[in-house]
Protein backbone atom coordinates (compact mmCIF):
# COMPACT_ATOMS: atom_id res chain seq x y z
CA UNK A 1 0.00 0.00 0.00
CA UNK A 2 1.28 3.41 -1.12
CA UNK A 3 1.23 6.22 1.38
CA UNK A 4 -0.58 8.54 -0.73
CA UNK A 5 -3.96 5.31 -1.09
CA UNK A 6 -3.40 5.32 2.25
CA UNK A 7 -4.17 9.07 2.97
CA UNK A 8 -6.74 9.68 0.68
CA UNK A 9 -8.85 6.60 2.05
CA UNK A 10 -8.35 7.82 5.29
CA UNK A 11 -9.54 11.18 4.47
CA UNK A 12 -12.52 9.47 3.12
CA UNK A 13 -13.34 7.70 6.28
CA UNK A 14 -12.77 10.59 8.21
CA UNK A 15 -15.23 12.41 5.96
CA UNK A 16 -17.68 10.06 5.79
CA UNK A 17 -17.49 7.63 8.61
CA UNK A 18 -16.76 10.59 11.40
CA UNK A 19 -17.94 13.35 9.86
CA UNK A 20 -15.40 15.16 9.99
CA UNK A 21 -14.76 19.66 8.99
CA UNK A 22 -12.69 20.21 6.02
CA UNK A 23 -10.43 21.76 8.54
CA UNK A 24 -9.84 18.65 10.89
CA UNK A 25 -9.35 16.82 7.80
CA UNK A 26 -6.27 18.80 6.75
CA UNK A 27 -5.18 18.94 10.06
CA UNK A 28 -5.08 14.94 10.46
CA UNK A 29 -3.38 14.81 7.03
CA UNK A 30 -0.57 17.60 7.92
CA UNK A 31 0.40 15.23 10.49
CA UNK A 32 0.76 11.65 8.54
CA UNK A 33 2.37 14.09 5.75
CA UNK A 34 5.17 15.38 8.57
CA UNK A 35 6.04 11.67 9.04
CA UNK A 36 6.49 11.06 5.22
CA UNK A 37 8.61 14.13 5.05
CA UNK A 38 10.58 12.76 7.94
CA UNK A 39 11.08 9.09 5.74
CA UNK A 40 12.25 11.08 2.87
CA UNK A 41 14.52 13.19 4.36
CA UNK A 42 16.63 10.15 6.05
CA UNK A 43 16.10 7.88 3.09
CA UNK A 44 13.86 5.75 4.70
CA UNK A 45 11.79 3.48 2.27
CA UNK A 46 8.82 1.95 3.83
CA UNK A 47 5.10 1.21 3.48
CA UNK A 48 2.31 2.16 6.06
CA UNK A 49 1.52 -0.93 6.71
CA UNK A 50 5.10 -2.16 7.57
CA UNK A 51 6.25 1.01 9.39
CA UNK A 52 7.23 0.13 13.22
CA UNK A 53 7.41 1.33 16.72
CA UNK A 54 11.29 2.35 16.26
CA UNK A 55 11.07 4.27 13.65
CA UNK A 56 7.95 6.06 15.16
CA UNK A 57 9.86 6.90 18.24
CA UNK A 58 12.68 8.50 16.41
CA UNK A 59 10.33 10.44 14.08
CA UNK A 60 8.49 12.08 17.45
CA UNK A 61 12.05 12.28 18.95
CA UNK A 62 13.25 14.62 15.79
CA UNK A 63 9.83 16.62 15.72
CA UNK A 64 9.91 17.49 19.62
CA UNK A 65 13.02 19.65 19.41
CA UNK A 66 11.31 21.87 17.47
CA UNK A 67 7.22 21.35 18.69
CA UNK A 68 6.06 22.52 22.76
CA UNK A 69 4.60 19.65 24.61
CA UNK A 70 0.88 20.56 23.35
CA UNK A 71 2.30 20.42 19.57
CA UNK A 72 3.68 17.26 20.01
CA UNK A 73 0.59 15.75 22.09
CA UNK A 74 -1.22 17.07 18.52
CA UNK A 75 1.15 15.23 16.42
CA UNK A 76 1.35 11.89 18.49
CA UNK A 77 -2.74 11.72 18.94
CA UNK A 78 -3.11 12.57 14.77
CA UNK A 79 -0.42 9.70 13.75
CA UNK A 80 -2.57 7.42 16.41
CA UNK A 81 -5.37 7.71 14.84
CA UNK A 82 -4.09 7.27 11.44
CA UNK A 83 -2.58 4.24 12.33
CA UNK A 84 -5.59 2.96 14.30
CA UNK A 85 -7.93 3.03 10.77
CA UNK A 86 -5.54 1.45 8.99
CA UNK A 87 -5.47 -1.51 11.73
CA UNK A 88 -9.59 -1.11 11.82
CA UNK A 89 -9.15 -2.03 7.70
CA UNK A 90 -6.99 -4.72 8.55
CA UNK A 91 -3.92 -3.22 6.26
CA UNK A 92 -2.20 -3.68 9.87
CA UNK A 93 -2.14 -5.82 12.74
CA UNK A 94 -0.71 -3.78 15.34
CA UNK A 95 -1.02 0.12 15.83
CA UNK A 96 2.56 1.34 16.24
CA UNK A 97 1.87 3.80 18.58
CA UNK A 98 -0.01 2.10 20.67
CA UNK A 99 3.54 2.09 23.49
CA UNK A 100 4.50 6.01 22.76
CA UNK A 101 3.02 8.67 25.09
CA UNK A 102 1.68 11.30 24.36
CA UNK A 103 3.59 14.72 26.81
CA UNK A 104 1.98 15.72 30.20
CA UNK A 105 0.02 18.88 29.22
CA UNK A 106 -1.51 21.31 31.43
CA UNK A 107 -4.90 22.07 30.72
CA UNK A 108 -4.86 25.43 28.72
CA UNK A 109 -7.71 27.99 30.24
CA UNK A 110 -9.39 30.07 27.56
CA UNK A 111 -8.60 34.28 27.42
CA UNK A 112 -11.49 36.15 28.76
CA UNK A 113 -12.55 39.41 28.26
CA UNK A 114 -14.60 41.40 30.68
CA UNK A 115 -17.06 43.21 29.83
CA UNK A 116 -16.19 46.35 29.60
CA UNK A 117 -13.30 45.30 27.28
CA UNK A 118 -16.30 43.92 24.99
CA UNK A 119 -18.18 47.14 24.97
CA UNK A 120 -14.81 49.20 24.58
CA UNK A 121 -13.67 47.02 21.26
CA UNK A 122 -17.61 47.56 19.87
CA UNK A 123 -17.51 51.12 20.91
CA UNK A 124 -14.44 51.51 18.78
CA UNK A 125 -16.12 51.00 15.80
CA UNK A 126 -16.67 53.55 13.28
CA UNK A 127 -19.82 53.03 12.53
CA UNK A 128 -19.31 55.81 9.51
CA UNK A 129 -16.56 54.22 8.14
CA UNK A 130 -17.52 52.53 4.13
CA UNK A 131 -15.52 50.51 1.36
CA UNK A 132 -16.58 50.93 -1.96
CA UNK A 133 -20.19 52.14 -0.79
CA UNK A 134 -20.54 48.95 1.87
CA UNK A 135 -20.61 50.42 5.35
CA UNK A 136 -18.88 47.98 6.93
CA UNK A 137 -18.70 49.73 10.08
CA UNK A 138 -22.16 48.86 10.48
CA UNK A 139 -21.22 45.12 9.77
CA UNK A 140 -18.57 44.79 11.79
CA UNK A 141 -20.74 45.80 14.99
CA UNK A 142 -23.33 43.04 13.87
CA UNK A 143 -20.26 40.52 13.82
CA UNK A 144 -19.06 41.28 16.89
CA UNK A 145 -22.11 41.78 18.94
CA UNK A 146 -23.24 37.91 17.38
CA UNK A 147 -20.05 36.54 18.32
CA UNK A 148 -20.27 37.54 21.97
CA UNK A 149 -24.13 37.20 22.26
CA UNK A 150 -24.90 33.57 20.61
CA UNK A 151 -21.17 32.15 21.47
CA UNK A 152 -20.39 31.04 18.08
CA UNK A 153 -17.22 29.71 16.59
CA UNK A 154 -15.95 32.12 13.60
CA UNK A 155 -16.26 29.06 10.67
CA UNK A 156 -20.13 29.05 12.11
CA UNK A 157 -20.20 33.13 11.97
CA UNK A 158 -19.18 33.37 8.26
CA UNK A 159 -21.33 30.41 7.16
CA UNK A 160 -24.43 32.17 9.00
CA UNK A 161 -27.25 32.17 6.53
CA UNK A 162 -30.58 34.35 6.43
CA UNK A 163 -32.76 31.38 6.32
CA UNK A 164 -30.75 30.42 9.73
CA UNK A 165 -32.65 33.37 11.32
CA UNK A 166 -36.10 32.85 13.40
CA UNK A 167 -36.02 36.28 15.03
CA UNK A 168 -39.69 35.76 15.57
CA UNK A 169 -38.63 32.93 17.70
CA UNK A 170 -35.90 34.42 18.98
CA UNK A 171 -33.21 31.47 17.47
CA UNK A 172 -30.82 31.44 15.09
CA UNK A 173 -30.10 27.84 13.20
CA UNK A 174 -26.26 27.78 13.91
CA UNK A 175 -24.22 24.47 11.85
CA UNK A 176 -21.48 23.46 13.34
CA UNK A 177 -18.69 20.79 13.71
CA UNK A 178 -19.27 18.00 11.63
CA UNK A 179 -22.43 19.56 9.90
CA UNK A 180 -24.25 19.50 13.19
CA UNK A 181 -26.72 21.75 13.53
CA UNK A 182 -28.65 23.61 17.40
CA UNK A 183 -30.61 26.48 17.96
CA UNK A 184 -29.15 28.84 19.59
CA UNK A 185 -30.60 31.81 21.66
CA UNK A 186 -30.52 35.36 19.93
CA UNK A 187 -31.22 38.97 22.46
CA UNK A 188 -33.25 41.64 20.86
CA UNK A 189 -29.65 44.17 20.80
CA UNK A 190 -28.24 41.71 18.10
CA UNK A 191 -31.47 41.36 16.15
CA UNK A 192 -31.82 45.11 15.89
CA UNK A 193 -27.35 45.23 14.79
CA UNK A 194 -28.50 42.27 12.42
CA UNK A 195 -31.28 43.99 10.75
CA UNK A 196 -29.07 47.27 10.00
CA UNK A 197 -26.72 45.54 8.44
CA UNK A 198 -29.45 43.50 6.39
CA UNK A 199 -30.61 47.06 5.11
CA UNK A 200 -27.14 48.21 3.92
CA UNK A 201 -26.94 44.43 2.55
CA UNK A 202 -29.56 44.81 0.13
CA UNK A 203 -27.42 47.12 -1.68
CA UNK A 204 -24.32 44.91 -2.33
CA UNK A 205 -24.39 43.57 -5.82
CA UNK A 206 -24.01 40.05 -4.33
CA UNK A 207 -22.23 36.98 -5.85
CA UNK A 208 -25.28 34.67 -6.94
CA UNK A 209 -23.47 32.02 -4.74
CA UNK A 210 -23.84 33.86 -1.83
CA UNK A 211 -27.15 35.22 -2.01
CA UNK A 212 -28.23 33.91 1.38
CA UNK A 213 -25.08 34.26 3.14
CA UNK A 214 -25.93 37.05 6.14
CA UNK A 215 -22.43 38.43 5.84
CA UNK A 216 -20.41 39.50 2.94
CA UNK A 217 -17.44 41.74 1.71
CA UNK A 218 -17.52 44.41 0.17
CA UNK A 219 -17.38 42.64 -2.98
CA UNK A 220 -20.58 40.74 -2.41
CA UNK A 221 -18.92 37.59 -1.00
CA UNK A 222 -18.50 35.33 2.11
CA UNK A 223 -16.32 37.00 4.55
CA UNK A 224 -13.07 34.91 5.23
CA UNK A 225 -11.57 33.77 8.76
CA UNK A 226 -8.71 36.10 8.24
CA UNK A 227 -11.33 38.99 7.66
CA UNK A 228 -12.67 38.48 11.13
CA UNK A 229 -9.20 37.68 13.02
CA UNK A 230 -7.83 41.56 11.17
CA UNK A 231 -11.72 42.86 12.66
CA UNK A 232 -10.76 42.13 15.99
CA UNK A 233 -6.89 42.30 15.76
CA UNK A 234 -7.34 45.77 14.66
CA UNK A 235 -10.06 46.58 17.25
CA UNK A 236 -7.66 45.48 19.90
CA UNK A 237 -5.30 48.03 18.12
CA UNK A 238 -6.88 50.95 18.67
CA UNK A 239 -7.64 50.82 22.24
CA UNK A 240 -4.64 49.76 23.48
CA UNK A 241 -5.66 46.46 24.95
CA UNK A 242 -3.28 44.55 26.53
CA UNK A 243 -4.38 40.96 25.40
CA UNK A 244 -4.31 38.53 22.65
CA UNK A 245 -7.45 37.94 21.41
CA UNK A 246 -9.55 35.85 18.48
CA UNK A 247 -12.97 35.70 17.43
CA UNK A 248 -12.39 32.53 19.84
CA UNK A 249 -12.19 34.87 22.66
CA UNK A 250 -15.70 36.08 22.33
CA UNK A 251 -16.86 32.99 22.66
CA UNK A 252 -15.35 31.75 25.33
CA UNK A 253 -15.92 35.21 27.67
CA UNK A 254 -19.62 33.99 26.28
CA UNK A 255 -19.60 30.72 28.12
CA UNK A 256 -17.47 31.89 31.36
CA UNK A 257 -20.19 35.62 32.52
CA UNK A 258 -22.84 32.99 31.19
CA UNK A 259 -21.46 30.48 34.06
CA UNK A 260 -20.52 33.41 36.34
CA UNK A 261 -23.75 34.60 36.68
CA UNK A 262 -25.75 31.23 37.36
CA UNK A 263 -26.27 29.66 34.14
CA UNK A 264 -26.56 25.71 33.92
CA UNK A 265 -23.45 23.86 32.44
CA UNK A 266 -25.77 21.60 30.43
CA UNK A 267 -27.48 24.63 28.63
CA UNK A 268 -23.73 26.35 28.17
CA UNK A 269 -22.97 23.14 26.42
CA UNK A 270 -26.30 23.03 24.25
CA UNK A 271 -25.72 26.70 23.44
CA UNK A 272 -22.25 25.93 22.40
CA UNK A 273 -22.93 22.82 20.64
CA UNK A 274 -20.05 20.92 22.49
CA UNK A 275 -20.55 17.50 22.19
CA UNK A 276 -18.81 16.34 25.70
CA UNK A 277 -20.37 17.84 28.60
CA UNK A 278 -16.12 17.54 30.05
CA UNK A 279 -15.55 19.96 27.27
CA UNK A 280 -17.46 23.02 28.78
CA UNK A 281 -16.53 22.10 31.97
CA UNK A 282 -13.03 24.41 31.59
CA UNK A 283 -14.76 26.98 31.70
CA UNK A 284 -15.71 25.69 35.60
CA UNK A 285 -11.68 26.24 36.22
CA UNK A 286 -11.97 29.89 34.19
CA UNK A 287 -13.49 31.87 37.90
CA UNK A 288 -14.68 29.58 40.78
CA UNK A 289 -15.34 33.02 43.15
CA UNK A 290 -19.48 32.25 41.92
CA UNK A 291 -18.98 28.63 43.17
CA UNK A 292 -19.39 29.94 46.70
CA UNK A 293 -22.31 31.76 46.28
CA UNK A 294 -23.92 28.96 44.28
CA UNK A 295 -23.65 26.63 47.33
CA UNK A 296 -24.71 29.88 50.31
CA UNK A 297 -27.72 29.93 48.15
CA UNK A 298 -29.25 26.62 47.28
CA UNK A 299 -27.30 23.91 49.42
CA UNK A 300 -30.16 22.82 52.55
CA UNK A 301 -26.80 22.82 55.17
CA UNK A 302 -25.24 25.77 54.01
């Protein structure tokens, strides 16, 4: 079996069979491809299905000089994996990674911003400002006010349609990871930022292709990722603030003044469509000072 049959079937299954983002996908098949550079690089001519524990071991050797511990706990849980479907197709009897360890992480806690660093980086919007006739000032306070209000991941942000909105019902239809789909909550502030920028929308000439996507360049196109990273990044920018942040950041300081001030783990994990309950619970690790006041209040032998 060639390496390259070997990939692409193991895309497939993790397409398919797991259901998978186009962005894991890559991600798992960066990490087989790091291995294969590794085998070229020191001459080393071997199939998938006869590669062995040894020369695993000195591959994730090499790549830990220049990878941190949670890097290399990436790399050794993606080549697992790989290794483990070809053994679940039988092209292997053994998984050779089944004796390496992965490195003792500490779990990383999520950046949080309070909220007055929220309301500082959408105050610091000029609303005024256009490109090419778009105000995208305008946009960019609907973006950031969904972000922070409905907790959403910035792949789920971009692919937002208008048919995902039930204002009436005060939802919005939110797909996520692996084509999932959940409801999620929407406040009456983001409906009214929404339906501004759905005025100004209606006079994009927009791509036919993107006709339902909510929002859009100036060209009449999905926004990219790296739109909404430069949004905030330049945000952060102008009022000075001291942090590293991400469209990610929004929605984890969603999750962590949700918990903070008494919501239910379980809904937090329904809102956020996480499919582990153990996932949400770092944000229980984020601020524990509401813990306390949790127990004064409904514990009978407080």
């Amino acid at each position: 079996m060639k390496w390259q049959d070997a990939i692409n079937d193991y895309k497939y299954f993790l397409k398919i069979e797991r259901g998978l983002s186009e962005n894991s996908i890559i991600n798992y098949e960066l990490d087989v491809k790091k291995l294969i550079t590794y085998l070229h690089h020191n001459k080393i001519k071997i199939s998938p299905i006869h590669i062995d524990y040894e020369i695993i071991q000195s591959f994730i050797y090499n790549a830990s000089k220049d990878l941190n511990s949670r890097s290399q706990s990436r790399l050794t849980s993606g080549l697992r994996s790989f290794f483990s479907y070809l053994v679940f197709e039988d092209y292997r009897k053994t998984n050779p990674l089944d004796h390496i360890e992965s490195p003792k992480i500490g779990r990383k806690l999520p950046d949080v911003l309070a909220i007055d660093e929220i309301d500082a980086l959408i105050n610091a919007i000029d609303l005024t400002r256009e490109f090419n006739g778009v105000r995208i000032g305008e946009r960019n306070r609907a973006i950031l006010e969904t972000l922070y209000s409905c907790g959403l991941r910035v792949s789920e942000l971009i692919n937002l349609k208008i048919s995902d909105l039930f204002f009436d019902e005060g939802f919005i239809k939110v797909t996520g990871k692996g084509d999932k789909q959940r409801f999620v909550p929407i406040g009456p502030n983001t409906q009214k930022y929404i339906h501004i920028w759905k005025d100004i929308r209606l006079h994009i000439n927009i791509n036919p292709e993107y006709k339902d996507t909510l929002f859009l360049n100036n060209r009449g196109k999905q926004l990219t990722r790296a739109m909404i990273f430069t949004i905030i990044k330049d945000l952060a920018k102008a009022i000075n603030l001291n942090k590293v942040i991400s469209p990610h950041t929004f929605r984890h300081s969603f999750a962590t003044h949700l918990l903070e001030n008494g919501a239910d783990l379980r809904a937090i994990q329904l809102m956020l469509g996480h499919e582990s309950i153990t996932t949400t619970e770092i944000y229980m690790h984020v601020d524990r000072s509401h813990l306390k006041d949790v127990l004064m209040s409904f514990h009978p032998r407080k």
